[in-house]
Protein backbone atom coordinates (compact mmCIF):
# COMPACT_ATOMS: atom_id res chain seq x y z
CA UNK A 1 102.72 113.97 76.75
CA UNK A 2 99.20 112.91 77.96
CA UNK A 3 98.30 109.25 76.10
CA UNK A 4 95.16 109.60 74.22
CA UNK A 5 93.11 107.60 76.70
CA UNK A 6 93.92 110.82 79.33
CA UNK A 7 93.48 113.28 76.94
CA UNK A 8 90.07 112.03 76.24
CA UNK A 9 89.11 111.31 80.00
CA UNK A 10 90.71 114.85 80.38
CA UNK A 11 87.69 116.50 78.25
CA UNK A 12 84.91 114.19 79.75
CA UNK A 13 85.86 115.55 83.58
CA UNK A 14 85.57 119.28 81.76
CA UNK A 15 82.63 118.58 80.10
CA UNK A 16 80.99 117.02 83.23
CA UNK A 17 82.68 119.38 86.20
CA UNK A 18 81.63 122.36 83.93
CA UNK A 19 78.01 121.06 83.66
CA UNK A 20 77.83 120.51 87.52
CA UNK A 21 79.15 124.78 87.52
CA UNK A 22 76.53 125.91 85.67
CA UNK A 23 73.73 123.95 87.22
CA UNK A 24 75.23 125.79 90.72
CA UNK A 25 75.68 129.08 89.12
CA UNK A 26 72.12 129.18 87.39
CA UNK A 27 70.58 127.64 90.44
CA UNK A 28 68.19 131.12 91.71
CA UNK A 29 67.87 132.08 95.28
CA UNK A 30 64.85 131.56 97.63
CA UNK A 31 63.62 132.86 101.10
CA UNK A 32 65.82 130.68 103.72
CA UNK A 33 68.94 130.28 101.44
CA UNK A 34 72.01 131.61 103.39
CA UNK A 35 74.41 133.76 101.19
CA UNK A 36 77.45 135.33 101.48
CA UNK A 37 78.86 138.49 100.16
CA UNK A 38 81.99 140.26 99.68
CA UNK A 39 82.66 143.41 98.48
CA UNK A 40 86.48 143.96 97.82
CA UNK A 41 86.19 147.64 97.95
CA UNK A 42 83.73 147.96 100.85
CA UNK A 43 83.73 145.78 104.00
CA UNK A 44 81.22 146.80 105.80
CA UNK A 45 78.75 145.02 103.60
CA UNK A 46 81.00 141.47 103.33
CA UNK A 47 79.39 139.46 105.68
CA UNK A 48 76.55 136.41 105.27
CA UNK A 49 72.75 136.96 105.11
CA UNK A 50 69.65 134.75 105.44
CA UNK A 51 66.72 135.78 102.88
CA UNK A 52 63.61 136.66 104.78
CA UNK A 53 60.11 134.94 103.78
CA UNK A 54 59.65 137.60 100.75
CA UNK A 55 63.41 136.95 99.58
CA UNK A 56 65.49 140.39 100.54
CA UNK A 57 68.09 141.07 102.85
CA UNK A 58 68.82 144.01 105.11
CA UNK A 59 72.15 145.75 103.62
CA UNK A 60 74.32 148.70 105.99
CA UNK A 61 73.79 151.68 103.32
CA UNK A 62 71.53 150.09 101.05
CA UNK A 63 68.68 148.95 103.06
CA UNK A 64 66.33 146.17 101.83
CA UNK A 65 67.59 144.37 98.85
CA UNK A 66 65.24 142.24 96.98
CA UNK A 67 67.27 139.25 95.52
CA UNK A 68 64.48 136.52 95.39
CA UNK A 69 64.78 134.55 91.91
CA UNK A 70 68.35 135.84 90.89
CA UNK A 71 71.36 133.36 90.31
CA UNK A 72 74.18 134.66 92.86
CA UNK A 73 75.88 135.90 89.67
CA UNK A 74 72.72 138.07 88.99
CA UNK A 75 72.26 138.80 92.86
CA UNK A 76 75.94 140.25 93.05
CA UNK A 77 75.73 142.61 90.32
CA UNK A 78 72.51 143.91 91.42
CA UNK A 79 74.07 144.74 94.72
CA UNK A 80 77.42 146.47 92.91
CA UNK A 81 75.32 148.56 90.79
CA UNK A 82 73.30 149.63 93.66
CA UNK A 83 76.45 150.49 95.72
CA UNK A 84 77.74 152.61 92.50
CA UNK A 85 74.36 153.86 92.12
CA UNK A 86 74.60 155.35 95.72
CA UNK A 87 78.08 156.33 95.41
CA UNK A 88 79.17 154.16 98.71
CA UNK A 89 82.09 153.18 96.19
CA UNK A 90 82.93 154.88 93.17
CA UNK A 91 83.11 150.79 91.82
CA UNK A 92 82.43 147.90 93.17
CA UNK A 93 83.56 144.23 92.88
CA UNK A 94 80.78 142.16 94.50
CA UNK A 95 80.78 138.29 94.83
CA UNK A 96 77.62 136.39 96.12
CA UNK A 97 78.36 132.82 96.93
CA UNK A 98 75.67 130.60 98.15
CA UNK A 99 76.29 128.99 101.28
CA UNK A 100 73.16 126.12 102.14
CA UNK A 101 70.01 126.26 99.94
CA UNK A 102 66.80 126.07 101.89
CA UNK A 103 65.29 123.09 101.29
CA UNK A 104 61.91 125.15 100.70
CA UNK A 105 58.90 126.55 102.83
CA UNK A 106 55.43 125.24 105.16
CA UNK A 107 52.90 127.17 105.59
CA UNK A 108 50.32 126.85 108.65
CA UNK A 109 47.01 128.50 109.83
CA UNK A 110 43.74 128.32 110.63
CA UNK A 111 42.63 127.50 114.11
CA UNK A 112 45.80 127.44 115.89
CA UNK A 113 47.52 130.35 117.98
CA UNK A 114 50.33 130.81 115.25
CA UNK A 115 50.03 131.36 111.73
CA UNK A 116 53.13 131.46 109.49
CA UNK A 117 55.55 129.99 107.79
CA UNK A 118 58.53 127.89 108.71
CA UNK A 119 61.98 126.40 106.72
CA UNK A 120 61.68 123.15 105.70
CA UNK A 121 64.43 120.48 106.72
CA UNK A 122 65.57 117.39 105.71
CA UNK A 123 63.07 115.59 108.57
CA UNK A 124 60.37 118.27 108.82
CA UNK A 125 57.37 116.74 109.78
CA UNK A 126 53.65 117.50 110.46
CA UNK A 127 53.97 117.26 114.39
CA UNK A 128 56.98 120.09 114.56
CA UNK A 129 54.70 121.96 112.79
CA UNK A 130 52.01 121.29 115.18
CA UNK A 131 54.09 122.54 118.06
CA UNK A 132 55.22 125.60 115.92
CA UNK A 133 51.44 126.36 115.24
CA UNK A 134 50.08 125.74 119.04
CA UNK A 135 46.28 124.66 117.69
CA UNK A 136 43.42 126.14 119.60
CA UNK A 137 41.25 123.58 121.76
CA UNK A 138 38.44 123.40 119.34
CA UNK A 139 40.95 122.61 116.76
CA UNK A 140 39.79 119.12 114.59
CA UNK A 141 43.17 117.50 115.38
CA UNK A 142 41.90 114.01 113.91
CA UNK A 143 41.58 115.70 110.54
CA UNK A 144 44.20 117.90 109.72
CA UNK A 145 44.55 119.35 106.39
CA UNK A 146 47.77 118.91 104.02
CA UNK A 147 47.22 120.66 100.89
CA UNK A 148 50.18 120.16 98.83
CA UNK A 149 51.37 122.36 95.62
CA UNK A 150 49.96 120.12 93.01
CA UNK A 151 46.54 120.46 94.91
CA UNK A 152 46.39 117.24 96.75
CA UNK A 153 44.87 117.48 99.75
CA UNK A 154 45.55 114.96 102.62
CA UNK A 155 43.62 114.74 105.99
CA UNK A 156 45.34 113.52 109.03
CA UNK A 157 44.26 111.90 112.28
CA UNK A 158 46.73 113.35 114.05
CA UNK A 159 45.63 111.68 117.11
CA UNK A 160 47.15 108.69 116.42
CA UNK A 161 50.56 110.09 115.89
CA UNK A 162 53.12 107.35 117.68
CA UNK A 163 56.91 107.47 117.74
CA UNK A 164 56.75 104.01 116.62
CA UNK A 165 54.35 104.54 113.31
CA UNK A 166 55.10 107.44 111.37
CA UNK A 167 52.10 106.85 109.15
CA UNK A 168 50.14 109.73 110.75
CA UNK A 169 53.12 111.94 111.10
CA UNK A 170 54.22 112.36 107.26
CA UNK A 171 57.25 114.35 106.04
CA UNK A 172 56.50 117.64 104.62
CA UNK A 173 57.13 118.64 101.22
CA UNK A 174 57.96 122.31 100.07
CA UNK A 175 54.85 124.10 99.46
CA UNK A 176 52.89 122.34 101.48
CA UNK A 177 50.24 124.32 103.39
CA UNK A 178 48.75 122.62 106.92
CA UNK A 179 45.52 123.65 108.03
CA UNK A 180 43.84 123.21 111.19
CA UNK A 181 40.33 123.00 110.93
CA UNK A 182 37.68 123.66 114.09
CA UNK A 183 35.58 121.23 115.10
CA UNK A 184 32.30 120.94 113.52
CA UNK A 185 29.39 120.90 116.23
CA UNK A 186 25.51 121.06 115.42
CA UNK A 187 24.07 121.89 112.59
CA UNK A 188 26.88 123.08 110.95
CA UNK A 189 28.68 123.00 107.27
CA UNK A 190 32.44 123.63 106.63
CA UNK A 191 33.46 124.86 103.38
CA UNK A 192 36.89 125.18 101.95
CA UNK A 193 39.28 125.58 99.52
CA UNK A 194 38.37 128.78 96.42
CA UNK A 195 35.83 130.44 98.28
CA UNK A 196 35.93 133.82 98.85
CA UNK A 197 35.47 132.70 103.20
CA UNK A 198 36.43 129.69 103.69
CA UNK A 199 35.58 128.27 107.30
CA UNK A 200 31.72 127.26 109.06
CA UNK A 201 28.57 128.21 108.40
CA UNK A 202 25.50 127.37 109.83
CA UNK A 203 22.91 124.66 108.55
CA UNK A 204 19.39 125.60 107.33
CA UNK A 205 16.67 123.33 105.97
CA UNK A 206 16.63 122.40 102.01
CA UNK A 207 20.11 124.00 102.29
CA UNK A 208 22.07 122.99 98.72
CA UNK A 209 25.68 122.86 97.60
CA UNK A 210 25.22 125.87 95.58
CA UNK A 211 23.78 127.92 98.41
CA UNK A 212 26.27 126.18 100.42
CA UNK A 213 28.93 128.08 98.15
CA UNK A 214 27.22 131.84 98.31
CA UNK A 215 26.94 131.54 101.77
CA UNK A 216 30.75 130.90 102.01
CA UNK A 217 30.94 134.22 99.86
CA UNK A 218 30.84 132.73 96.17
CA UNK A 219 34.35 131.45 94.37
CA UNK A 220 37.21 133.13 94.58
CA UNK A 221 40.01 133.86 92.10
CA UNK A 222 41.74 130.52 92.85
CA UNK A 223 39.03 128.86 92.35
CA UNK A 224 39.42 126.34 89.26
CA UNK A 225 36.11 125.15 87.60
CA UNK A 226 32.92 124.20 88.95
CA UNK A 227 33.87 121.02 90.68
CA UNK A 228 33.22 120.48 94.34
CA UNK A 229 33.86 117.52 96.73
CA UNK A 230 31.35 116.53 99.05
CA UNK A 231 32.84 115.07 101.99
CA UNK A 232 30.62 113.24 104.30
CA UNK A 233 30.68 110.68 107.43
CA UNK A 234 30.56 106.87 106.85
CA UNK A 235 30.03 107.84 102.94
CA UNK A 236 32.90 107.47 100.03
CA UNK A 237 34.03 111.30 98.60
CA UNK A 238 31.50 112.80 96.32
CA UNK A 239 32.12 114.82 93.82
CA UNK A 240 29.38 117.43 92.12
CA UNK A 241 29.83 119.66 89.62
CA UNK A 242 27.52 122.84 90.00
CA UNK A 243 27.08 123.24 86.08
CA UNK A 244 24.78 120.56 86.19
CA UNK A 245 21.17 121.60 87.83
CA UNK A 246 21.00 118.37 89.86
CA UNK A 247 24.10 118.39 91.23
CA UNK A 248 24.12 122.16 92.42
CA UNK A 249 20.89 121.41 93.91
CA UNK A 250 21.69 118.60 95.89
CA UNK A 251 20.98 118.82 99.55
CA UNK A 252 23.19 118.99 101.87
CA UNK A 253 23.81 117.87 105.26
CA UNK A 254 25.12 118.94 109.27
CA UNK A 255 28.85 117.81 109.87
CA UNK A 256 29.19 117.86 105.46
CA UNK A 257 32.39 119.52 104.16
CA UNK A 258 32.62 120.67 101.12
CA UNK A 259 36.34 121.76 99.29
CA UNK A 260 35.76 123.95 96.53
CA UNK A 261 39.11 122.92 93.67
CA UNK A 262 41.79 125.32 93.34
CA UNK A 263 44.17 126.05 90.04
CA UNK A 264 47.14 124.68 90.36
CA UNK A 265 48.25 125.94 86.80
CA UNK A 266 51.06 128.59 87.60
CA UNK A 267 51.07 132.17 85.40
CA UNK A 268 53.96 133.71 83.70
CA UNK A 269 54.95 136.93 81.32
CA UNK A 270 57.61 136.26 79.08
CA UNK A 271 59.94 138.55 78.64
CA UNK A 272 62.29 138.08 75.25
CA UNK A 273 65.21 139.71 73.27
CA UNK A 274 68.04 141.70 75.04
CA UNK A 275 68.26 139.85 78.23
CA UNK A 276 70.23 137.61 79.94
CA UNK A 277 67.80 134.93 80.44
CA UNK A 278 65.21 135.64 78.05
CA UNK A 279 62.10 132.92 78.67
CA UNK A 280 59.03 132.77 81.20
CA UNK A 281 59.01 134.81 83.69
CA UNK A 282 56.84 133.65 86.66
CA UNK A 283 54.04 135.64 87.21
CA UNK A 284 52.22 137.17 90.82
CA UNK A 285 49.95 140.32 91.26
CA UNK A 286 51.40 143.80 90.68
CA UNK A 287 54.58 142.43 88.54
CA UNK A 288 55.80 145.12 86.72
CA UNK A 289 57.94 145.69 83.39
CA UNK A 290 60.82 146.93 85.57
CA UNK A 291 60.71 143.83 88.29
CA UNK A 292 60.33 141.55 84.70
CA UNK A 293 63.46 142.60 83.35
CA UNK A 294 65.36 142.03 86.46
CA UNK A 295 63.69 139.06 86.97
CA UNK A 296 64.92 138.18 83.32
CA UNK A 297 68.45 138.73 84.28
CA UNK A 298 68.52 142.73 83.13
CA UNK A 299 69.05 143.93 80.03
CA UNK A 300 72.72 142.29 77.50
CA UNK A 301 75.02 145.34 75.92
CA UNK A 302 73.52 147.08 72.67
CA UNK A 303 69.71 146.58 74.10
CA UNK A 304 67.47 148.86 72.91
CA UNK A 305 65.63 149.90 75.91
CA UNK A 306 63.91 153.01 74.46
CA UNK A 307 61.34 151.60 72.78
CA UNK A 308 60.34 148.32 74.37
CA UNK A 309 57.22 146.18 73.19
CA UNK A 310 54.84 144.90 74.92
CA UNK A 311 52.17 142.21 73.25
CA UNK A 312 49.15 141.42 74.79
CA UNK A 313 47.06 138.36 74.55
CA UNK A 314 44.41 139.74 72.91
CA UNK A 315 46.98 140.55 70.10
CA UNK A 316 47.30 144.23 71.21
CA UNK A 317 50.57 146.02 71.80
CA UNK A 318 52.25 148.88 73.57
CA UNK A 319 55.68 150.88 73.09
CA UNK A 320 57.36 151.48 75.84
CA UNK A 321 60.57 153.56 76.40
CA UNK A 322 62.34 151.91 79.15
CA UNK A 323 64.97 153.93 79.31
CA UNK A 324 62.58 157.08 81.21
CA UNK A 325 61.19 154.37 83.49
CA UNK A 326 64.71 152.98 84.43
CA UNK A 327 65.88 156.94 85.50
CA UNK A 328 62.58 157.73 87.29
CA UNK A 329 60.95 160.05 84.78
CA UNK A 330 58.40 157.73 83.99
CA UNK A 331 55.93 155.68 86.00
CA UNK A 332 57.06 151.93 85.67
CA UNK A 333 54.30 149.57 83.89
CA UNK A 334 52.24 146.75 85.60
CA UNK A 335 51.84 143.49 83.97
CA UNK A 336 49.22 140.42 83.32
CA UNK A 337 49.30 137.28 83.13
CA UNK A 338 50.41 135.83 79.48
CA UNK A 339 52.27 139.15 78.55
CA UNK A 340 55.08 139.23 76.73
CA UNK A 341 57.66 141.80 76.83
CA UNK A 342 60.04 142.14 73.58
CA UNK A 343 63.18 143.61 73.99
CA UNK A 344 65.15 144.73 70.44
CA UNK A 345 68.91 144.39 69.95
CA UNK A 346 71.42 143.36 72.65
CA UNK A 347 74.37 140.93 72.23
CA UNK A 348 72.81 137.63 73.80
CA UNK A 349 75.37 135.54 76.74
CA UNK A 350 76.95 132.46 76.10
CA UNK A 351 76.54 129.52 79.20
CA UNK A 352 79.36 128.56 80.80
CA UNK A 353 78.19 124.79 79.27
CA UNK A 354 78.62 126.53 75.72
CA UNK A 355 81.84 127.60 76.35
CA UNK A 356 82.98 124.40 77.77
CA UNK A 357 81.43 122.24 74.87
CA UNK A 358 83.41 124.64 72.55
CA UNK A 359 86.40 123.76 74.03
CA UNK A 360 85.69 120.02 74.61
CA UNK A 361 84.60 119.65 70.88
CA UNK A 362 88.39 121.22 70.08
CA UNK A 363 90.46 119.08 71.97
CA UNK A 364 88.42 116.24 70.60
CA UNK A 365 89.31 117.39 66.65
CA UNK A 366 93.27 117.85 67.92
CA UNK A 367 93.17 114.60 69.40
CA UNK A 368 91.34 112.76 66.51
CA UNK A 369 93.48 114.65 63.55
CA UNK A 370 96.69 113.87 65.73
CA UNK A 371 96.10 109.54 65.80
């Protein structure tokens, strides 16, 4: 017989072992992460994958299978049902095990040869992006752009990069975006950040930030309020907010740079009811009800997908039958940002942690009834 002190210690390593599962299991997959599959039934398809930059993988008799933002549980029956779907196997027993999660993604551009994307690893810093990106000559290499996904912006003299000083070699961060900026000659003005195009324009007399701003095409759709900052030589940052008549009109000058703010708030449709993970959903241009519910973890057992709701934010709402979408004879239905998407019936899943607690809670009772 296990002594009470065990027993106890016994449900603490289930309680905490079990938490430490489920984190794993609910943990959602990401362009870089390296999976692996097996299908029991099916061979052929067992092997491991790396998720490309949009998050699918390149399948022998399925093609291009989008997994990005599904647990490897979620991932694994997508795959089987497609296999069934497609009759490669009449049923299939698919297991997707993650294998090393990407540490995230750097983006680069602007005036260098190369402009794209790259994994992001435990060291990754600005200068292997440099050499990945191969700047063009008239590249501003002493101020280098770091724009990070909380909207900081850093500028780096990367001139003064030494082995011995990392200070102007940072680590990267995921989501970080690196710019390289040309060099500003004459009577020029560079303008960045939510414009419509972003990059040089040339300096006129009496030439304002406002004007400034239409010349670099107006703001765009990231573009977060009226708030610009003025950056310029030998002065401390100013910032100007084109609201207020002064301010737009203030005059600017050759070499000035001015960054135009960008949201950083990020968008979602909820999707709610009879679905596996019912919550936010996050939300990109041309989502659609279809890609929501999978996103959402597809619909539980007893879900009524023939008439599906769909609220609005300006309080209207839409019926929606599913089910004809799902077998092709309807046309699937885009989405906005701030949707929501209710699902009726459906027998919600218990977590793993639920389970576990059930059972720890138990053992507990026995043990405390038994002394």
């Amino acid at each position: 017989m296990l002594s009470r002190f065990a027993a106890l210690l016994l449900v603490l390593l289930i309680i905490v072992s079990g938490t430490a599962f489920a984190q794993t299991a609910n943990q959602t997959l990401r362009a870089g992460d390296k999976i692996r599959v097996v299908c029991e039934e099916e061979p052929s398809v067992s092997k491991d994958y790396t998720l490309s930059q949009d998050g699918t993988i390149l399948m022998v008799f399925l093609g291009v299978v989008d997994l990005k933002g599904l647990t490897s549980e979620e991932a694994a029956r997508k795959i089987a049902a497609q296999l069934e779907t497609d009759r490669i196997v009449r049923r299939a027993t698919v297991t997707v095990t993650l294998l090393t999660p990407s540490l995230g993604r750097v983006s680069y551009g602007g005036a260098a040869r190369n402009t794209s994307e790259t994994e992001l690893k435990a060291n990754t810093r600005l200068s292997d992006v440099i050499a990945l990106a191969r700047p063009l000559p008239d590249a501003d290499m002493t101020r280098v752009q770091i724009r990070s996904q909380d909207g900081t912006i850093r500028l780096i003299d990367t001139t003064q990069i030494d082995e011995t000083n990392r200070t102007h070699d940072p680590l990267l961060r995921d989501g970080d975006q690196v710019t390289f900026m040309l060099k500003v000659r004459g009577a020029t003005v560079v303008v960045l950040g939510g414009v419509n195009k972003p990059g040089i324009i040339e300096m006129q007399d009496g030439l304002t930030v406002a004007e400034a701003i239409e010349l670099a095409g107006g703001y765009s759709a990231i573009a977060s309020n009226s708030e610009i900052r003025l950056e310029r030589a030998g002065e401390s940052e100013r910032r100007l907010n084109l609201n207020i008549p002064t301010q737009a009109n203030f005059l600017v000058m050759a070499g000035d740079r001015l960054i135009v703010e960008t949201s950083t708030v990020r968008r979602y449709v909820r999707v709610e009811g009879g679905v596996q993970n019912p919550g936010p959903i996050p939300y990109s241009p041309g989502l659609t009800l279809m890609q929501a519910i999978q996103a959402a973890g597809g619909v539980t057992r007893g879900a009524d997908t023939g008439r599906i709701t769909i609220e609005y934010p300006d309080g209207r709402t839409r019926p929606v039958n599913f089910t004809e979408i799902a077998d092709g004879y309807s046309a699937d239905v885009p989405l906005n940002a701030d949707d929501k998407v209710i699902i009726g019936g459906g027998i919600g899943r218990r977590s793993v942690n639920d389970d576990l607690v059930t059972i720890a809670i138990g053992l507990l009772i026995f043990l405390l009834l038994g002394s």
